[in-house]
Protein backbone atom coordinates (compact mmCIF):
# COMPACT_ATOMS: atom_id res chain seq x y z
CA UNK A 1 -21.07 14.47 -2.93
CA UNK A 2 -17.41 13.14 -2.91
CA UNK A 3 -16.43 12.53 -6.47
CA UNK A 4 -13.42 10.48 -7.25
CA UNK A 5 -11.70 9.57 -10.85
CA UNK A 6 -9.55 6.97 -11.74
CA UNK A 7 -7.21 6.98 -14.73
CA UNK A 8 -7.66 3.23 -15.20
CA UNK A 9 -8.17 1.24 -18.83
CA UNK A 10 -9.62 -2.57 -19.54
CA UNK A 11 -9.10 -4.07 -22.45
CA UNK A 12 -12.75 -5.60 -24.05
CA UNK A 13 -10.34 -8.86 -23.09
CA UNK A 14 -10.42 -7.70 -19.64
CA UNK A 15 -14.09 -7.62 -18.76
CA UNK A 16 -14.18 -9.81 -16.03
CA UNK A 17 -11.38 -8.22 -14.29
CA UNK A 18 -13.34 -4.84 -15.13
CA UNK A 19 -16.15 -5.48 -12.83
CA UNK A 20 -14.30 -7.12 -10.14
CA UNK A 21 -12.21 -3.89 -9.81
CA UNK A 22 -15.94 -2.59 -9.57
CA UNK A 23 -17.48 -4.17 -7.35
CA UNK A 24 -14.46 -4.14 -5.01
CA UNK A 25 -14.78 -0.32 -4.84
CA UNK A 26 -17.96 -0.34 -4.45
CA UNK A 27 -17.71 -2.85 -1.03
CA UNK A 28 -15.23 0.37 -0.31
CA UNK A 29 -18.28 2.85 -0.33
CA UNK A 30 -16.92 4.11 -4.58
CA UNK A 31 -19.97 3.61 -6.32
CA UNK A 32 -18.79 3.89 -10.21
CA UNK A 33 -21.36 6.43 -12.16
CA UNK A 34 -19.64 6.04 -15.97
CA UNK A 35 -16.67 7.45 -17.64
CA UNK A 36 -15.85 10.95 -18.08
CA UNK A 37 -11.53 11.58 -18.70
CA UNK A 38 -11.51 8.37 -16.45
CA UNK A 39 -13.47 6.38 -14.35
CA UNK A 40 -15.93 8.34 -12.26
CA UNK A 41 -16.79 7.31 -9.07
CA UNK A 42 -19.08 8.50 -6.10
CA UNK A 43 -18.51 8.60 -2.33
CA UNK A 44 -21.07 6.30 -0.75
CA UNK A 45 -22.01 4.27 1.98
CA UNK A 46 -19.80 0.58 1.67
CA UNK A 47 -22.05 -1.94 0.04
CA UNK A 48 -22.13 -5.10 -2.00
CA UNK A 49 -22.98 -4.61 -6.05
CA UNK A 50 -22.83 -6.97 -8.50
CA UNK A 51 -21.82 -5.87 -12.46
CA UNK A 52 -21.13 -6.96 -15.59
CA UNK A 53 -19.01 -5.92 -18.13
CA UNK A 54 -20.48 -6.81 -21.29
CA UNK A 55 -19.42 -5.96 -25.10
CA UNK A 56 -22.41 -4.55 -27.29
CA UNK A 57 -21.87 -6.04 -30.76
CA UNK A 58 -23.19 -2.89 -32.51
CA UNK A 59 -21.26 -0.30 -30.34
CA UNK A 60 -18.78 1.50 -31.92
CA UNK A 61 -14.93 3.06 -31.18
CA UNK A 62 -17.13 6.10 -31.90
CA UNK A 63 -19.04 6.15 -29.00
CA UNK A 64 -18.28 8.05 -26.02
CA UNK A 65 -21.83 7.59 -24.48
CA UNK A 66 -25.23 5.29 -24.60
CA UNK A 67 -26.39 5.29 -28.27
CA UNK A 68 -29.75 4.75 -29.27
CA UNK A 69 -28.92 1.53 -30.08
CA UNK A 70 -27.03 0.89 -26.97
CA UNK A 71 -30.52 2.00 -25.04
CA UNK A 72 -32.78 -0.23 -26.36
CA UNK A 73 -30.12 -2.94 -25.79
CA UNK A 74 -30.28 -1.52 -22.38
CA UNK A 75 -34.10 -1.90 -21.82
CA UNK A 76 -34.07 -5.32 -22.82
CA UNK A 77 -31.04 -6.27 -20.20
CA UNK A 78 -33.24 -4.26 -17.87
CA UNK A 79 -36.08 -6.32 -18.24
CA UNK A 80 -33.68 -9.41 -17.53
CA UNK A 81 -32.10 -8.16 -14.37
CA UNK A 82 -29.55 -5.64 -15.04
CA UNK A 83 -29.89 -1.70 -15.21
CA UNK A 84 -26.79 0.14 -17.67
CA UNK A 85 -24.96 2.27 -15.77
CA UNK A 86 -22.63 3.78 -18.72
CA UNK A 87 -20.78 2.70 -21.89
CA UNK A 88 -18.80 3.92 -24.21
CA UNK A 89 -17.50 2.13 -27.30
CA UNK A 90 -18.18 -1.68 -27.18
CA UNK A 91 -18.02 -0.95 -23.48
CA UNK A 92 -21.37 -1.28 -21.47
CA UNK A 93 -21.48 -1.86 -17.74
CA UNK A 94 -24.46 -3.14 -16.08
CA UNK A 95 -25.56 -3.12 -12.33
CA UNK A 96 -27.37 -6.09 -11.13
CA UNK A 97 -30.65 -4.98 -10.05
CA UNK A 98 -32.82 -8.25 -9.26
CA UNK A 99 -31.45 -11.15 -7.13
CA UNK A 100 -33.41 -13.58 -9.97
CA UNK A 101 -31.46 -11.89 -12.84
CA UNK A 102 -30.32 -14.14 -15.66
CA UNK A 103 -27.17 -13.77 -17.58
CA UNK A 104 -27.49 -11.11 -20.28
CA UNK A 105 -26.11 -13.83 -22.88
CA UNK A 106 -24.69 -16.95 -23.30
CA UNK A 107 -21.08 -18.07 -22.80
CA UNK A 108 -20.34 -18.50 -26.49
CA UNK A 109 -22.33 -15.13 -27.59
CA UNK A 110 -20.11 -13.53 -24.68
CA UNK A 111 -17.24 -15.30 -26.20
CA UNK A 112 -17.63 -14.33 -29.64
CA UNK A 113 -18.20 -10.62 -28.51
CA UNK A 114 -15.16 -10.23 -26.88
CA UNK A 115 -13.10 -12.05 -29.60
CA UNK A 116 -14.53 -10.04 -32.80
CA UNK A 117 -14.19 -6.09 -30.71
CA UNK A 118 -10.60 -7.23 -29.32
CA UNK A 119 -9.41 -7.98 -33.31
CA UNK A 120 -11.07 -4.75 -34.42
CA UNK A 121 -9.66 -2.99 -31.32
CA UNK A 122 -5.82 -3.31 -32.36
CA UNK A 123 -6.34 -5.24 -35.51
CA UNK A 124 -5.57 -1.91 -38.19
CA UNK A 125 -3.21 -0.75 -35.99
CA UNK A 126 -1.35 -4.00 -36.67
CA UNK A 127 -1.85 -4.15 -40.00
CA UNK A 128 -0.71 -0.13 -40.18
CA UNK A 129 2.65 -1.16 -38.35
CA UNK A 130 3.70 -4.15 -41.01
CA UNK A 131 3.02 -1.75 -43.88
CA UNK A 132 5.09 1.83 -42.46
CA UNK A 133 8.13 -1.56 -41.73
CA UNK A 134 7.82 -3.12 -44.84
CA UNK A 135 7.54 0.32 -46.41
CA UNK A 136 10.12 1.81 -44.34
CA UNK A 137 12.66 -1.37 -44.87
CA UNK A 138 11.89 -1.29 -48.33
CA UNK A 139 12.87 1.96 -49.05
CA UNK A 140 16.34 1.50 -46.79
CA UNK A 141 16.89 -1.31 -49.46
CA UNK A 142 16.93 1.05 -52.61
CA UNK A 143 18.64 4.24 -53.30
CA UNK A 144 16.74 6.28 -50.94
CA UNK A 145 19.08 4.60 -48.55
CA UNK A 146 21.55 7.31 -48.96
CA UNK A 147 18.29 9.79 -47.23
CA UNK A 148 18.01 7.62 -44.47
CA UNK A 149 21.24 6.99 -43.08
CA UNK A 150 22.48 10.26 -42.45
CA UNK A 151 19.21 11.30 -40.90
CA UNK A 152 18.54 11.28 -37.33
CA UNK A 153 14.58 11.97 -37.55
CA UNK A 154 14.53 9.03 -40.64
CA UNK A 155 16.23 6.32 -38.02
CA UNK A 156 14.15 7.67 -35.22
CA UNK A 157 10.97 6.97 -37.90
CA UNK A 158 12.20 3.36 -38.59
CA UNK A 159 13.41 2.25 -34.89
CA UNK A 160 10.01 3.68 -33.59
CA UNK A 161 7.76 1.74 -36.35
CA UNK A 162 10.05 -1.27 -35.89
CA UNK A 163 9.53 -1.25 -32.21
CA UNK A 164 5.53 -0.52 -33.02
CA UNK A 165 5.95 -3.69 -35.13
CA UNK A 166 7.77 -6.12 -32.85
CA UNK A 167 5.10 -4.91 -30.14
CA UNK A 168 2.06 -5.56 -32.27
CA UNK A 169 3.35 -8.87 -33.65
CA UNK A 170 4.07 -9.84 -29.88
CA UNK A 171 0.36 -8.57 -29.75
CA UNK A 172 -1.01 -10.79 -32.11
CA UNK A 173 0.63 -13.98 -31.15
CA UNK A 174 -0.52 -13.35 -27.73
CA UNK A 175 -4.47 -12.86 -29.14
CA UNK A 176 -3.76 -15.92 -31.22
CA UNK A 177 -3.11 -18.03 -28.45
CA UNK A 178 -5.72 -16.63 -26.15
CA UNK A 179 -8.06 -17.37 -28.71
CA UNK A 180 -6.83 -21.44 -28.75
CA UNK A 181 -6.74 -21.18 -25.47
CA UNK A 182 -10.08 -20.10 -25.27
CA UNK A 183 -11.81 -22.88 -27.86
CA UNK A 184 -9.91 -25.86 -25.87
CA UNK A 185 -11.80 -24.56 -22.72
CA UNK A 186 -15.11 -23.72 -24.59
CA UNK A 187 -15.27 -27.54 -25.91
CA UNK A 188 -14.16 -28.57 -22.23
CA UNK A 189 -17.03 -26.74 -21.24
CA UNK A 190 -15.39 -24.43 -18.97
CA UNK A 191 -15.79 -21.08 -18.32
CA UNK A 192 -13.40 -18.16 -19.93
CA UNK A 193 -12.29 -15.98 -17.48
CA UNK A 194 -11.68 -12.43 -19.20
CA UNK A 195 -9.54 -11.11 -16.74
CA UNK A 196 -5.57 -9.34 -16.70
CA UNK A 197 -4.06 -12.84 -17.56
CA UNK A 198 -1.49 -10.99 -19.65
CA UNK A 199 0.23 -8.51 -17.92
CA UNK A 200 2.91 -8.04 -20.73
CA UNK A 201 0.07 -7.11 -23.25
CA UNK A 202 -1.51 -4.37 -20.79
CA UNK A 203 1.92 -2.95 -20.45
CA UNK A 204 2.55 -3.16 -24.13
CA UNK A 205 -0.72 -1.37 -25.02
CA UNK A 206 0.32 1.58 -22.69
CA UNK A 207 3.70 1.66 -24.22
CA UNK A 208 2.72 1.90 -27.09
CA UNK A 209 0.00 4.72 -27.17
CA UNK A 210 3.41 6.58 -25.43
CA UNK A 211 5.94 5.84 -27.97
CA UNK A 212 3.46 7.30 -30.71
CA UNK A 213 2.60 10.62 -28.58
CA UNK A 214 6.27 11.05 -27.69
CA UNK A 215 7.50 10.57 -31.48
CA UNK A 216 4.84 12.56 -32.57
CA UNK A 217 6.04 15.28 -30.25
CA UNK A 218 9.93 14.71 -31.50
CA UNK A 219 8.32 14.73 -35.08
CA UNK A 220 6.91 18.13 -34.82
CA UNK A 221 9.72 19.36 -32.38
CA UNK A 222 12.24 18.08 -35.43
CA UNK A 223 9.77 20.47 -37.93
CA UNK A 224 10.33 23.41 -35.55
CA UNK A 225 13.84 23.18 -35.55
CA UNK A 226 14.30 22.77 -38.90
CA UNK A 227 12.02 25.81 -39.96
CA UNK A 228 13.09 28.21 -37.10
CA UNK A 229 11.94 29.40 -34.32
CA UNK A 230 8.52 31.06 -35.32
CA UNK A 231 7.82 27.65 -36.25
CA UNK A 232 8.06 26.53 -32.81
CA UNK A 233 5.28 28.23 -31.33
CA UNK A 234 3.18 26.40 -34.37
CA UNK A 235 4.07 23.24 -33.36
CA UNK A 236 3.57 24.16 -29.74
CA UNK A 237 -0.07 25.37 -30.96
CA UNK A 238 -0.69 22.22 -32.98
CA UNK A 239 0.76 19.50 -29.92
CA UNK A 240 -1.54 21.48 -27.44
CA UNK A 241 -4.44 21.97 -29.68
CA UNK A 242 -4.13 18.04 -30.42
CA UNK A 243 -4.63 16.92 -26.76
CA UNK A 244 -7.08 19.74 -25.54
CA UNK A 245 -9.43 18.46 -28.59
CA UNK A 246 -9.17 14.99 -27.67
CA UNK A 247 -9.69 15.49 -23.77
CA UNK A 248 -12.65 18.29 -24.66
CA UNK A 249 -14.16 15.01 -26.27
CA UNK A 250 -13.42 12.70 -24.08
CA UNK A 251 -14.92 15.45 -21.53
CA UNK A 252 -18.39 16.59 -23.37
CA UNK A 253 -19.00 13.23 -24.94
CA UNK A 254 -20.80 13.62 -27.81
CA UNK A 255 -22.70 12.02 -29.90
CA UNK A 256 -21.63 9.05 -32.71
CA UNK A 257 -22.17 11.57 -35.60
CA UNK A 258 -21.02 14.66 -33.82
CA UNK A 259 -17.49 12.93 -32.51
CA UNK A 260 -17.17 11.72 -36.23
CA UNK A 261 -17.90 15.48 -37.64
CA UNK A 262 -15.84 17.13 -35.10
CA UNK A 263 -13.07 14.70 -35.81
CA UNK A 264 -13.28 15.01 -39.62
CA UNK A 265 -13.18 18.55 -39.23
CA UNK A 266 -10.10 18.71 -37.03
CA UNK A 267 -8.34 16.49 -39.31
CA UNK A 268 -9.07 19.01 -42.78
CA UNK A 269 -7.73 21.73 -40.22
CA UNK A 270 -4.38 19.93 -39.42
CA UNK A 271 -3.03 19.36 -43.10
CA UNK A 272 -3.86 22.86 -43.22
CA UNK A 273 -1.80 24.22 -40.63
CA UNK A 274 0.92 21.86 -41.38
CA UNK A 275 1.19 23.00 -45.16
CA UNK A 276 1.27 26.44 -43.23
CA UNK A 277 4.14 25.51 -41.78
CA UNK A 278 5.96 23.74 -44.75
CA UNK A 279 5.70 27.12 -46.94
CA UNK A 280 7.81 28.75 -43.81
CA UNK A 281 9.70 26.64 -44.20
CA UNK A 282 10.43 26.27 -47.96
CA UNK A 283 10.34 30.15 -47.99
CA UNK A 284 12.90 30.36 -45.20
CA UNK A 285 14.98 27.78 -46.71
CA UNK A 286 14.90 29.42 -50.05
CA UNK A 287 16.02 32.54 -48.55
CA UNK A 288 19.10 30.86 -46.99
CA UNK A 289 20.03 29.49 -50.45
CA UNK A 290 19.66 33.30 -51.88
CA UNK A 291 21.93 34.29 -48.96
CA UNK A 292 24.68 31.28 -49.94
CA UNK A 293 24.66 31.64 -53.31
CA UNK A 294 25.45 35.32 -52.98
CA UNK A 295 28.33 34.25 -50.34
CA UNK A 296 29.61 31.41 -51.70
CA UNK A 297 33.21 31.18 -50.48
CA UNK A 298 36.28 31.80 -53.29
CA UNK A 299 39.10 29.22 -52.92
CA UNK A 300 42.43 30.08 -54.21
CA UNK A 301 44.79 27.64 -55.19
CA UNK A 302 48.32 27.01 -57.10
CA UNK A 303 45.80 25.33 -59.75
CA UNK A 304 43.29 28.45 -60.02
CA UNK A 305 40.63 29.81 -58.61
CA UNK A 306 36.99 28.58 -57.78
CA UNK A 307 34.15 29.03 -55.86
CA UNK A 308 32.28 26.72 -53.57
CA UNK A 309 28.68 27.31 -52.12
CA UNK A 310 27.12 24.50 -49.70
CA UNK A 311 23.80 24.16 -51.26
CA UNK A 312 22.46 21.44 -48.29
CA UNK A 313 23.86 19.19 -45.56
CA UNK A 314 22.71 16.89 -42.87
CA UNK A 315 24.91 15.33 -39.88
CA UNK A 316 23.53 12.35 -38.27
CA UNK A 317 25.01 9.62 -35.32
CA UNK A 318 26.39 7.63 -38.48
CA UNK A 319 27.94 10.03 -40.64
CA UNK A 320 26.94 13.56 -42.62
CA UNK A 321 26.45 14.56 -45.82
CA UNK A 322 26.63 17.59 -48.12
CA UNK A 323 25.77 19.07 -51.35
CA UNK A 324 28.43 21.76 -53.24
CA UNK A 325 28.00 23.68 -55.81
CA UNK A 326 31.77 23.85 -57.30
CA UNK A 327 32.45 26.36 -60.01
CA UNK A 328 35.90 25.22 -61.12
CA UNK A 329 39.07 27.49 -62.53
CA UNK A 330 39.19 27.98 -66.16
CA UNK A 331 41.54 25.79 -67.63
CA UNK A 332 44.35 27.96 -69.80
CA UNK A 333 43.47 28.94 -73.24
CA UNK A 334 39.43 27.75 -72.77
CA UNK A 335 36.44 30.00 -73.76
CA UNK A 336 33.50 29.13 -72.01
CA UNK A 337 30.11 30.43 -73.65
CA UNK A 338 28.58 29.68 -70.33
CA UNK A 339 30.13 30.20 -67.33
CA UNK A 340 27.73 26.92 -65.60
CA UNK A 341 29.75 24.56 -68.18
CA UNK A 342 32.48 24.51 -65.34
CA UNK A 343 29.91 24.09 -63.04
CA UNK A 344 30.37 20.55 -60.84
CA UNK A 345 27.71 19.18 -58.51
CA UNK A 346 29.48 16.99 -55.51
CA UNK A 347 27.43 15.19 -53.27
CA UNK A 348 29.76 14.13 -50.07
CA UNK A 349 29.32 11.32 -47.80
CA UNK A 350 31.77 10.98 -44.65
CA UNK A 351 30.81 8.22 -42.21
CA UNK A 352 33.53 6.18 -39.95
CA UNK A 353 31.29 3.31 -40.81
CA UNK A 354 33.14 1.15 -43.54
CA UNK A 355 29.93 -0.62 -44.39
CA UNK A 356 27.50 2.44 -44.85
CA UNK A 357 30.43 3.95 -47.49
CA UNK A 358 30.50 0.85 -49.24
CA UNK A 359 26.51 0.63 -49.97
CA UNK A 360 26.78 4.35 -50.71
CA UNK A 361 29.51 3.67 -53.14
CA UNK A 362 27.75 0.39 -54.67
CA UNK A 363 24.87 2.53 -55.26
CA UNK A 364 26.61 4.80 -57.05
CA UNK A 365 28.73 2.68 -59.46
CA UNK A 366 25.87 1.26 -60.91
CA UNK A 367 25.78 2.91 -63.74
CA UNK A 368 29.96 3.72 -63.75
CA UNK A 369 31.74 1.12 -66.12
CA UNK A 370 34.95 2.98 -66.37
CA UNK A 371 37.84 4.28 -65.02
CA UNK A 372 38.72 8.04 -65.48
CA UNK A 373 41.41 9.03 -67.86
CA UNK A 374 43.40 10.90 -64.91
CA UNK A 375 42.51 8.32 -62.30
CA UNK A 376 45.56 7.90 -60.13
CA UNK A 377 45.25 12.28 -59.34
CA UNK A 378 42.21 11.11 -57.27
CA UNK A 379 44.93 9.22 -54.50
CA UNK A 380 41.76 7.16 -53.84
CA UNK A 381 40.95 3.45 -53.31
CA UNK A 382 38.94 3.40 -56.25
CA UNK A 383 37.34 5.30 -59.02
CA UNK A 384 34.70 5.19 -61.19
CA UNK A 385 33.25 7.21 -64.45
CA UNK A 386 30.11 6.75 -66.26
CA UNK A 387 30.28 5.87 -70.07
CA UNK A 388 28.98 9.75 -70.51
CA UNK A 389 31.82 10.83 -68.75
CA UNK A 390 29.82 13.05 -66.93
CA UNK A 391 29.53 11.59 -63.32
CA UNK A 392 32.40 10.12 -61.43
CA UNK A 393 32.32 8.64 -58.09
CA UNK A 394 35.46 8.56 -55.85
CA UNK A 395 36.12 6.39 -52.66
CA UNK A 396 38.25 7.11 -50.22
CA UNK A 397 39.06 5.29 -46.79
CA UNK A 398 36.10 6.86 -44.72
CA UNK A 399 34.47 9.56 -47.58
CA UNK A 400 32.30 8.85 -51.21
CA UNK A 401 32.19 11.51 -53.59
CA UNK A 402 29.78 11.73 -56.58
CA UNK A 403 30.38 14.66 -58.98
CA UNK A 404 28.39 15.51 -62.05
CA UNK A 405 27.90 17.92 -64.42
CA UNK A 406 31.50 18.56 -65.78
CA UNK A 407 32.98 16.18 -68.53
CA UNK A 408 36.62 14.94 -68.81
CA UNK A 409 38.10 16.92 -65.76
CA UNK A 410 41.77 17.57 -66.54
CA UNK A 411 44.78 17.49 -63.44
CA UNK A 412 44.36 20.81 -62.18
CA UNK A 413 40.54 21.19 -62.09
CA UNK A 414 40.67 17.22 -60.01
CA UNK A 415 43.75 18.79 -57.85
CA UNK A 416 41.79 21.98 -57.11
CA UNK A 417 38.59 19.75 -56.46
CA UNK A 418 40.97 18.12 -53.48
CA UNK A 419 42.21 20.96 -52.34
CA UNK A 420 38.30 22.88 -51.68
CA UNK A 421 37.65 19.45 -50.23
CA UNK A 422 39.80 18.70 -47.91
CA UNK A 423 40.80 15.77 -49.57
């Protein structure tokens, strides 16, 4: 027999419309037999069937097939008319099998159905998006602002969960006024059509399950590049393994309990191959630092000489950012006991953006009351030391600089510090 699927979704909003696109294949000989990857259908003779749609209260977004709940729900729509022909989740779709069938519930039972599974349908994943924004904006608003900016994968994080957010809240006004809309025709005593009123929701719904499988993909492919490319083959692993679970499922069906076990399973196994691929990582990366901290690069210059080693640094669409290790000259007639005391950690921010410098500056300064002692060597707009005198952040027209670690820096150690700088 012809077999025939259809990658098509309803929404438990969009019952009615759900067995109208039913019953219209099935006047085109596509008699539907359930759900299996998509909508299965069978090549028959052309004839005229009558369905229904209906939610099931006690289903569950666990369910891929009948449960035995769902089948005793089933004999006792059978007994009123209608035989189950699948379901899966709150799903269940009924053929009408006696011309003196009654309706399998009332108008407001219907009602209610459809209004509590569409809230629990997209409901967390609305609440999920306010928290990762408010979490995400929240952070942007403190000192981990300096993380952010320079980061390409961060921005992609917070555009894509802002998006997510705008989408859902567009969403949720739309379910809010569906459901007023719905009450004002209930009391009128008219009938609620379930149907595709909303386009812009349906389309929003598919955009969105895209936008998290494509970040998710740019997520791992951003862990792979990082960590090298052994790592990518992973990732590769992990993204394929990912959607050959979840269309094996979707495939076999299982049970409520066994798509719950499988699932719990596959998420103790992920974690697990992720943390595989964060000790690559950290082991990789600590092998580069070995390797730059035995080359770090010796700068000579008419005030002495130094060595500089690039312990980290990230470019981004708004600027870069980089971490030095700086071991400075000695300055004439000192003994050092240790050769770290003329050791100076300088974090460097360069951005063409006035007002990113600024915030990085003003986060900086905070705790900087003072100006140093040998403040006009900088040649900088402005400069700041703490009380400690052992931080000091310098701005200049389109670079910060915070150094610490080194108190009271005389002229020669600030005009070698410009000089291995580029300043």
């Amino acid at each position: 027999m012809k077999k025939r699927v259809v990658f098509k979704k309803y929404h438990y909003r969009e019952c009615d419309s759900f067995a109208d696109y039913l019953e219209r294949m099935a006047a085109k000989g596509w008699i539907f037999k359930g759900w299996r990857l998509g909508l299965v259908f069978y090549k028959d003779q052309p004839r005229k069937e009558t369905y229904a749609a209906e939610i099931f209260p006690e289903g569950d977004e666990n369910d891929k097939r009948p449960e035995p709940n769902t089948q005793e729900y089933a004999r006792y729509c059978e007994e009123a008319g209608w035989e189950l022909v699948d379901s899966t989740g709150k799903f269940c779709v009924f053929r009408k099998i006696r011309e003196d069938a009654v309706p399998i519930v009332t108008e407001e039972e219907r009602y209610e159905n459809v209004r509590k599974a569409e809230w629990k349908s997209f409901g967390g994943k609305f609440f999920l998006s306010c928290f990762m924004t408010a979490l995400l904006y929240w952070r942007l608003g403190t000192a981990y602002y300096i993380n952010y900016i320079f980061s390409d994968l961060l921005l992609l994080l917070l555009f894509t969960w802002t998006v997510l957010f705008a989408g859902e809240l567009f969403h949720f006004l739309g379910f809010i006024a569906w459901i007023v809309s719905s009450n004002y025709r209930m009391k009128q005593g008219r009938r609620v059509f379930y149907g595709r009123g909303n386009r812009a929701v349906h389309i929003w719904v598919c955009f969105r399950n895209l936008l998290y499988f494509i970040f998710t993909v740019v997520l791992l492919g951003a862990v792979a590049a990082f960590s090298g490319r052994n790592s990518v083959f992973i990732v590769l692993i992990i993204v394929v393994g990912f959607l050959i679970f979840s269309l094996v499922l979707t495939w076999i069906r299982p049970s409520r309990e066994k798509n719950i076990l499988a699932t719990l399973l596959f998420v103790c196994i992920f974690p697990i191959m992720v943390l595989a691929i964060s000790l690559g990582i950290a082991e990789e990366k600590k092998g580069n630092e070995t390797a730059a901290g035995e080359q770090g690069e010796v700068i000579e210059t008419a005030y002495g000489s130094g060595t500089v080693e690039i312990e980290d640094s990230i470019k981004g669409i708004l600027g870069e950012a980089a971490r030095y290790s700086i071991f400075l000259p000695e300055a004439e007639g000192e003994e050092l006991k240790n050769p770290y005391e003329n050791l100076v950690i300088c974090y460097q921010y360069h951005s063409s953006w006035e007002r990113i410098l600024n915030r990085i500056y003003h986060l900086y300064i905070r705790n900087q009351e003072e100006p140093p002692l040998y403040e006009n060597v900088w040649q900088a707009l402005e400069v700041k030391q703490s009380n400690r005198k052992e931080e000091i952040v310098v701005r200049y027209e389109d670079t910060v600089l915070y150094f610490t670690g080194k108190k009271d820096l005389n002229k020669d150690q600030i005009l070698f510090l410009r000089q291995a700088l580029d300043l």
